[in-house]
Protein backbone atom coordinates (compact mmCIF):
# COMPACT_ATOMS: atom_id res chain seq x y z
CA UNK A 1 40.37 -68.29 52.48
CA UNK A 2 36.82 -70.19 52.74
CA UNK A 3 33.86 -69.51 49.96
CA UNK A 4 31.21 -68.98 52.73
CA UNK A 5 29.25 -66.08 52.46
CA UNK A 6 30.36 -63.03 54.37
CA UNK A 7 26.97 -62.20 54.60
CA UNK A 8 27.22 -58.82 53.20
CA UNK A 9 23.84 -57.37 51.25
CA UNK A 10 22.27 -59.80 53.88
CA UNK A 11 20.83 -59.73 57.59
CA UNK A 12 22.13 -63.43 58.09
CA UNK A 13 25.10 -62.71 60.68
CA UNK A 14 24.50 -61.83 64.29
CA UNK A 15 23.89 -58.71 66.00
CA UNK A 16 26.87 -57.14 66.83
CA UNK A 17 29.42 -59.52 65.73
CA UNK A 18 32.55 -57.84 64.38
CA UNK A 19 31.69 -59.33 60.94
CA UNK A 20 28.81 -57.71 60.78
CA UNK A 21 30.51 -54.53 61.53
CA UNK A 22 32.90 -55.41 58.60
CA UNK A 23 29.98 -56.71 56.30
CA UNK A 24 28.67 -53.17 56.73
CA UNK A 25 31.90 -51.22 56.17
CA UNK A 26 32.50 -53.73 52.74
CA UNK A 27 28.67 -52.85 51.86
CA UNK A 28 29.45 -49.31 52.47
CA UNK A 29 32.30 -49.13 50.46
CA UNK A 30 30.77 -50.77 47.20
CA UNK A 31 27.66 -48.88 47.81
CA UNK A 32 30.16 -45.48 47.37
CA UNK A 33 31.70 -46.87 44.69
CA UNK A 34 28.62 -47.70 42.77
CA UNK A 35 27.67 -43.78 42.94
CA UNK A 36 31.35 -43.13 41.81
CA UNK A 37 30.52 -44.84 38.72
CA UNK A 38 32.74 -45.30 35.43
CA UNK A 39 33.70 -41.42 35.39
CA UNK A 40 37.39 -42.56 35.96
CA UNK A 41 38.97 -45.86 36.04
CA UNK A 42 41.47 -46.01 38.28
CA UNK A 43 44.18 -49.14 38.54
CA UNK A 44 43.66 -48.93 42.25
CA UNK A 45 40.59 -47.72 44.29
CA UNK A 46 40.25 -48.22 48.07
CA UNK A 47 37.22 -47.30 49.78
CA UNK A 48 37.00 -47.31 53.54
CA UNK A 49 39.68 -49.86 53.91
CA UNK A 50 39.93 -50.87 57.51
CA UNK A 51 42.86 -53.39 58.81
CA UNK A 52 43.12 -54.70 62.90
CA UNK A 53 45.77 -56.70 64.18
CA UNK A 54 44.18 -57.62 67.13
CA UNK A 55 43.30 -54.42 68.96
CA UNK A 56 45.37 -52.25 67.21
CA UNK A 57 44.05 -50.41 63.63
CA UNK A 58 46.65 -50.47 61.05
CA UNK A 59 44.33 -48.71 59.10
CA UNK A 60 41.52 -46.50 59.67
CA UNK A 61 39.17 -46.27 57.15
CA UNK A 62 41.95 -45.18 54.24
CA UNK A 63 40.29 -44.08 51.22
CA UNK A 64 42.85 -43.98 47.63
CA UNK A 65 42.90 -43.87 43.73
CA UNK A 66 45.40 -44.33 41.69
CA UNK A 67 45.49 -44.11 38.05
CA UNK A 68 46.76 -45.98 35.00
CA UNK A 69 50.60 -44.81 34.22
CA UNK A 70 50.13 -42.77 37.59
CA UNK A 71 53.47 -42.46 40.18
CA UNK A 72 52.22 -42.21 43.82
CA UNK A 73 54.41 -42.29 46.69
CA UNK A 74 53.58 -43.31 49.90
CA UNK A 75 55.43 -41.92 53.28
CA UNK A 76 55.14 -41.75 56.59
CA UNK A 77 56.70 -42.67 59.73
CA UNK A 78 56.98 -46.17 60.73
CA UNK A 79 53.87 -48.07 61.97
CA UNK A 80 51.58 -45.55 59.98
CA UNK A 81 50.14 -48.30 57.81
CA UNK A 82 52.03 -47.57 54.98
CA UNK A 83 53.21 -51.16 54.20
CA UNK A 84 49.78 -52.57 55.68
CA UNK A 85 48.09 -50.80 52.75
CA UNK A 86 50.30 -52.25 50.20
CA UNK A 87 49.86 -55.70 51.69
CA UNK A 88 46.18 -55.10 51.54
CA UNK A 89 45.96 -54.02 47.71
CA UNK A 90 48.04 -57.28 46.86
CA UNK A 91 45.94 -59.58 48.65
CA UNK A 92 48.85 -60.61 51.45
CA UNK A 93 46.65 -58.82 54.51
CA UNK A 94 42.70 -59.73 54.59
CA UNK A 95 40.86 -56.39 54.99
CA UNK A 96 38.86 -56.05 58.10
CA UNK A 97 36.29 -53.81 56.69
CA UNK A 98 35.70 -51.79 53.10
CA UNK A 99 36.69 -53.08 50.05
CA UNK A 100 39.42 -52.47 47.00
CA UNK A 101 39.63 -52.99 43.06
CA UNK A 102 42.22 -53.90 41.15
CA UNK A 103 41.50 -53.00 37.21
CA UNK A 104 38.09 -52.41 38.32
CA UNK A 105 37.45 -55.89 39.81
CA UNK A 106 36.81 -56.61 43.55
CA UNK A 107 39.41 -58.28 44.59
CA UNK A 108 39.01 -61.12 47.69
CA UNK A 109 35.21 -61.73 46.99
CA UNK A 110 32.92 -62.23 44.23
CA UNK A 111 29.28 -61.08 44.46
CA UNK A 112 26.07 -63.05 44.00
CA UNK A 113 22.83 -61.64 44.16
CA UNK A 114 23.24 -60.23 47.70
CA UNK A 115 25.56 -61.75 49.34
CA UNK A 116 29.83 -61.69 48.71
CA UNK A 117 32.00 -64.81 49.23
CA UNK A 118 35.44 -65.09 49.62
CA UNK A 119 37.63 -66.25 46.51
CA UNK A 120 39.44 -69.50 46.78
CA UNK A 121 42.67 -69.37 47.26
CA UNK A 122 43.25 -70.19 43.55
CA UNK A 123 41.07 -67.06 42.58
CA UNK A 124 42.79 -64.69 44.28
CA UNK A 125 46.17 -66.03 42.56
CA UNK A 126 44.54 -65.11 39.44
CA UNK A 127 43.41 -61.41 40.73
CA UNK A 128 47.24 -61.16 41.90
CA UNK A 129 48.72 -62.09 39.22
CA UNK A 130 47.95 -57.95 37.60
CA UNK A 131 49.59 -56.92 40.52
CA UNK A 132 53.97 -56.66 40.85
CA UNK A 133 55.48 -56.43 44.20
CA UNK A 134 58.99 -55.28 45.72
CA UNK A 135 59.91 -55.92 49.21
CA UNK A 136 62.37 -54.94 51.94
CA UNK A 137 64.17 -58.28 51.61
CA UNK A 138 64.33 -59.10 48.43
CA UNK A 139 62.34 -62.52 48.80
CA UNK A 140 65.00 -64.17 46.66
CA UNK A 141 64.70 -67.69 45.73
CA UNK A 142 68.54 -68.61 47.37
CA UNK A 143 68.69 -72.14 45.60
CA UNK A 144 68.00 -70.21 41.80
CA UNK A 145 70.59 -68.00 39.80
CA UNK A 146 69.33 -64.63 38.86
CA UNK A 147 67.80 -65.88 35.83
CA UNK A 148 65.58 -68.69 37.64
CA UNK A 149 64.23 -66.39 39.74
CA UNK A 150 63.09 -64.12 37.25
CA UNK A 151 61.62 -66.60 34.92
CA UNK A 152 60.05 -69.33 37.47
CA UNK A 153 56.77 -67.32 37.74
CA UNK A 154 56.15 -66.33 34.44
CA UNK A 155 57.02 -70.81 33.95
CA UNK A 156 54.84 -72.10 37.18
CA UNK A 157 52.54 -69.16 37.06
CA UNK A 158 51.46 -68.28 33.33
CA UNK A 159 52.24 -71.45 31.61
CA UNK A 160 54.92 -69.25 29.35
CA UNK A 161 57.63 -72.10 27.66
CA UNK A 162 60.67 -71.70 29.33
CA UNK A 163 62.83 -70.47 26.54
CA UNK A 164 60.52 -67.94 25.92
CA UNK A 165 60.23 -67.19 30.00
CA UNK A 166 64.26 -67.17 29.63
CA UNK A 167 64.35 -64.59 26.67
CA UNK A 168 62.34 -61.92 28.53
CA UNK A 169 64.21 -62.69 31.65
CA UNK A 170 67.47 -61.61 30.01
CA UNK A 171 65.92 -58.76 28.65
CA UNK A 172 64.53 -57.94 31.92
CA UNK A 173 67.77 -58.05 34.18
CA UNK A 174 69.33 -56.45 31.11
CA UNK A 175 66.95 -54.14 31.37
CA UNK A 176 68.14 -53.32 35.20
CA UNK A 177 71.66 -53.58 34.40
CA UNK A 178 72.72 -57.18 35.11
CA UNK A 179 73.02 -58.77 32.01
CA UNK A 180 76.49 -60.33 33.40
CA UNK A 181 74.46 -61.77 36.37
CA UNK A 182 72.17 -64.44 34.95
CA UNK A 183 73.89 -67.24 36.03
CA UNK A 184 75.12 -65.81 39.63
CA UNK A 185 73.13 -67.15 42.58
CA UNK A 186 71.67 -64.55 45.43
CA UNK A 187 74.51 -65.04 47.62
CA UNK A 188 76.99 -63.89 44.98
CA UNK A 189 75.02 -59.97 44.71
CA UNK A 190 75.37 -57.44 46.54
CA UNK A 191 72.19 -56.17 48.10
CA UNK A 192 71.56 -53.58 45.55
CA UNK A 193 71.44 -56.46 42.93
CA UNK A 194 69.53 -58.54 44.40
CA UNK A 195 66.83 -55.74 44.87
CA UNK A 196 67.27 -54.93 41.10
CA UNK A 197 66.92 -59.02 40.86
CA UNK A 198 63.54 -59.03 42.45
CA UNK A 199 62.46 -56.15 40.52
CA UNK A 200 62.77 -57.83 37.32
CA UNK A 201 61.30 -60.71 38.91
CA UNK A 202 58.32 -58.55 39.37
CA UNK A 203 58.47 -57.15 35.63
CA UNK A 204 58.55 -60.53 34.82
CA UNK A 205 54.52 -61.67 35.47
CA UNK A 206 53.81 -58.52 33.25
CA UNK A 207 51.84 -56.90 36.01
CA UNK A 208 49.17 -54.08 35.91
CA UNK A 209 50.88 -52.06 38.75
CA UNK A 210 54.35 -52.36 40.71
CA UNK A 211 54.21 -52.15 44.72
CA UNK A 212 57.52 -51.20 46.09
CA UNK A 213 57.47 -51.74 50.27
CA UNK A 214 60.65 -49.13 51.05
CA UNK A 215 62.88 -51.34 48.29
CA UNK A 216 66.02 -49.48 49.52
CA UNK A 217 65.51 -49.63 53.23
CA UNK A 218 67.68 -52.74 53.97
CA UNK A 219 70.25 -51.48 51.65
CA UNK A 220 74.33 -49.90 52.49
CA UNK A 221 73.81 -46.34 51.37
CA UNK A 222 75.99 -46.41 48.86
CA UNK A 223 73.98 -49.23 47.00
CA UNK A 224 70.61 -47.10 46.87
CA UNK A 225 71.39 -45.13 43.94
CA UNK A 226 71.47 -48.31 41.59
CA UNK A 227 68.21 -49.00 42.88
CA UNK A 228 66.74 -45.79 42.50
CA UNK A 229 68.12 -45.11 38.90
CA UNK A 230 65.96 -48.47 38.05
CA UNK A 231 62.68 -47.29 39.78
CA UNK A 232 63.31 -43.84 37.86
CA UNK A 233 63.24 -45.50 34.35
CA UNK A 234 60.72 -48.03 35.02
CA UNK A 235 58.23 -44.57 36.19
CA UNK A 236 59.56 -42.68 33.06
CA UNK A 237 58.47 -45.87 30.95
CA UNK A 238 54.82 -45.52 31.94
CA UNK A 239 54.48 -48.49 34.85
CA UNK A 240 51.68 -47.53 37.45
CA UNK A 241 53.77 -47.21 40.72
CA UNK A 242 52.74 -46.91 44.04
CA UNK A 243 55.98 -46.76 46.30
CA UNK A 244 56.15 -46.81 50.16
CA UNK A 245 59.52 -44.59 50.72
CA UNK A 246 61.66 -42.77 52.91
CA UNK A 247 63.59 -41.66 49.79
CA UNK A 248 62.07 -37.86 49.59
CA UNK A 249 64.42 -37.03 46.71
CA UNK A 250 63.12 -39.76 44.53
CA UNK A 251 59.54 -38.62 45.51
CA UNK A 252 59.67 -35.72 44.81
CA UNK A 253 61.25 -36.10 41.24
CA UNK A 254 59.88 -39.22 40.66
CA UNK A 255 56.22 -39.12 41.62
CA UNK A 256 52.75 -37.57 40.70
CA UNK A 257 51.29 -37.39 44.00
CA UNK A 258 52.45 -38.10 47.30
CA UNK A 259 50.41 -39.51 49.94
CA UNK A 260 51.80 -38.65 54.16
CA UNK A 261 50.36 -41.57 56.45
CA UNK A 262 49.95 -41.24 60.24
CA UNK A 263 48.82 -43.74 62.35
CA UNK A 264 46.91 -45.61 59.96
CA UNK A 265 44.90 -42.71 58.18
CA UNK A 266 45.76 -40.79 55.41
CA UNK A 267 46.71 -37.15 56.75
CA UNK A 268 47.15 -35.52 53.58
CA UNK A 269 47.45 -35.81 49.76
CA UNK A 270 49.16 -33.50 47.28
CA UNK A 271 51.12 -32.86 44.03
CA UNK A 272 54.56 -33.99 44.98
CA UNK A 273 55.87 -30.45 44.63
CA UNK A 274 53.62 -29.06 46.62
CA UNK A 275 53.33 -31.58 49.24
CA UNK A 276 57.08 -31.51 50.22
CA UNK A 277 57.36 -27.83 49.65
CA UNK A 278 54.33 -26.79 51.03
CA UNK A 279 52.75 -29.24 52.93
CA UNK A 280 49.06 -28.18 54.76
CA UNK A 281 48.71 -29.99 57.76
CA UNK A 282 51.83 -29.84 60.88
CA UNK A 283 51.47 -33.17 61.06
CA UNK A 284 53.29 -33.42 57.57
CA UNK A 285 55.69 -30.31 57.68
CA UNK A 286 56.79 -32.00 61.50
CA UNK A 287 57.57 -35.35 59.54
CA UNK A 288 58.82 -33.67 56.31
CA UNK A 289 61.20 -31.60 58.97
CA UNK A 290 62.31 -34.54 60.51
CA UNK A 291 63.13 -36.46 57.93
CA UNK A 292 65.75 -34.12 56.41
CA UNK A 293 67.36 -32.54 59.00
């Protein structure tokens, strides 16, 4: 990231660059939210969100809220922009065009006068740091026991003293049911712990919101369940969730809303009871089909 000006609330880029097409979406978008106002206050609120990889559109201007203590699960079938969008809302993907808040605060640019600027790359640690995220892999530290890896960020990142970073981080993996496993390095777990690892890793940085990218995807079957139980309590505990899943059980007991991706748009949005009972569009009830036969 650079601090030049994007140019947005300004006329200084050139005619049909694809910046300016993005300055406009971005202005767009925080003109829209503007007229949205302070009548809710959502953790999460995309507006327009556009993403390219080259030619292709990952996403197409995606539009989302999602509120404090709120459970929303995200599915889809693969290359729908599912993961994209979570990659986007933690600051790992550049948007191409519209904009997102985090806790009410625009995250990847700060606005002066008329014009927006990209955060440093120090800034945008900060925004992150509100912001908890799961992966497919796990995204272990291999060279740290169980305990290191939970406590290095909350060490390196927030300043905490590291007997105080180790107390929580026994609480945490206590918390997800490997008390035993402090001292065990990532080789020595199974999958299922190391997943359970990383998500008390992610507790760890006391974070606004939890991202989970399909956390049971690279996982044996019979290793999911542990996984799931964890994800159940930490929902049932209050944590804002927003969950990119295959896993239409845990959905559907699990979540608030559920959110059906296709090809980089959101298709439809609904009540998780109603959306995998009931679902309005065929594009949904075709995937919904397919998914559990």
């Amino acid at each position: 990231m650079n601090s030049t000006s994007t140019g947005a609330f300004s006329s200084e880029v050139d005619t049909g660059s694809r910046e300016e097409n993005a300055t406009k979406q971005r202005t767009g978008a925080i003109e829209r939210s503007n007229r949205i106002g302070d009548r809710s206050s959502p953790i999460v609120r995309a507006i327009d969100v556009c993403k390219r990889f080259g030619n292709f559109d990952a996403l197409k201007h995606v539009n989302l809220e999602v509120d404090a203590g709120e459970v929303v699960c995200i599915i889809g079938p693969s290359g729908s922009g599912k993961s994209t969008l979570l990659r986007c809302i933690n600051q790992l993907e550049q948007i191409d065009g519209g904009a997102i808040w985090v806790n009410a605060e625009l995250i990847g640019y700060r606005r002066e006068g008329t014009k927006l600027y990209h955060l440093t790359d120090a800034e945008i640690a900060r925004q992150r740091q509100c912001v908890g995220m799961v992966f497919q892999r796990f995204n272990l530290f291999p060279h740290f026991t169980a305990l290191a890896n939970v406590t290095e960020g909350p060490v390196q990142v927030l300043g905490e003293p590291l007997k105080q970073a180790q107390a929580r981080g026994r609480a945490l993996l206590a918390q997800v049911g490997l008390a035993d496993k402090e001292n065990a390095y990532p080789s020595e777990l199974s999958g299922g712990q190391q997943q359970r690892v990383a998500i008390a890793r992610g507790l760890a940085m006391r974070p606004e919101i939890m991202l989970f990218d399909e956390p049971t995807s690279a996982l044996d079957p019979e290793l999911v369940g542990d996984v799931l139980s964890v994800m159940k309590d930490l929902a049932t505990s209050g944590m804002t969730m927003v969950v990119v899943t295959h896993e239409l059980g845990f959905a559907r007991e699990v979540a608030d809303r559920i959110v059906f991706m296709d090809q980089g748009e959101i298709i439809e949005v609904g009540l998780a009871r109603d959306l995998l009972s009931s679902p309005r569009q065929k594009r949904t009830q075709d995937f919904i089909s397919a998914v559990r036969a």
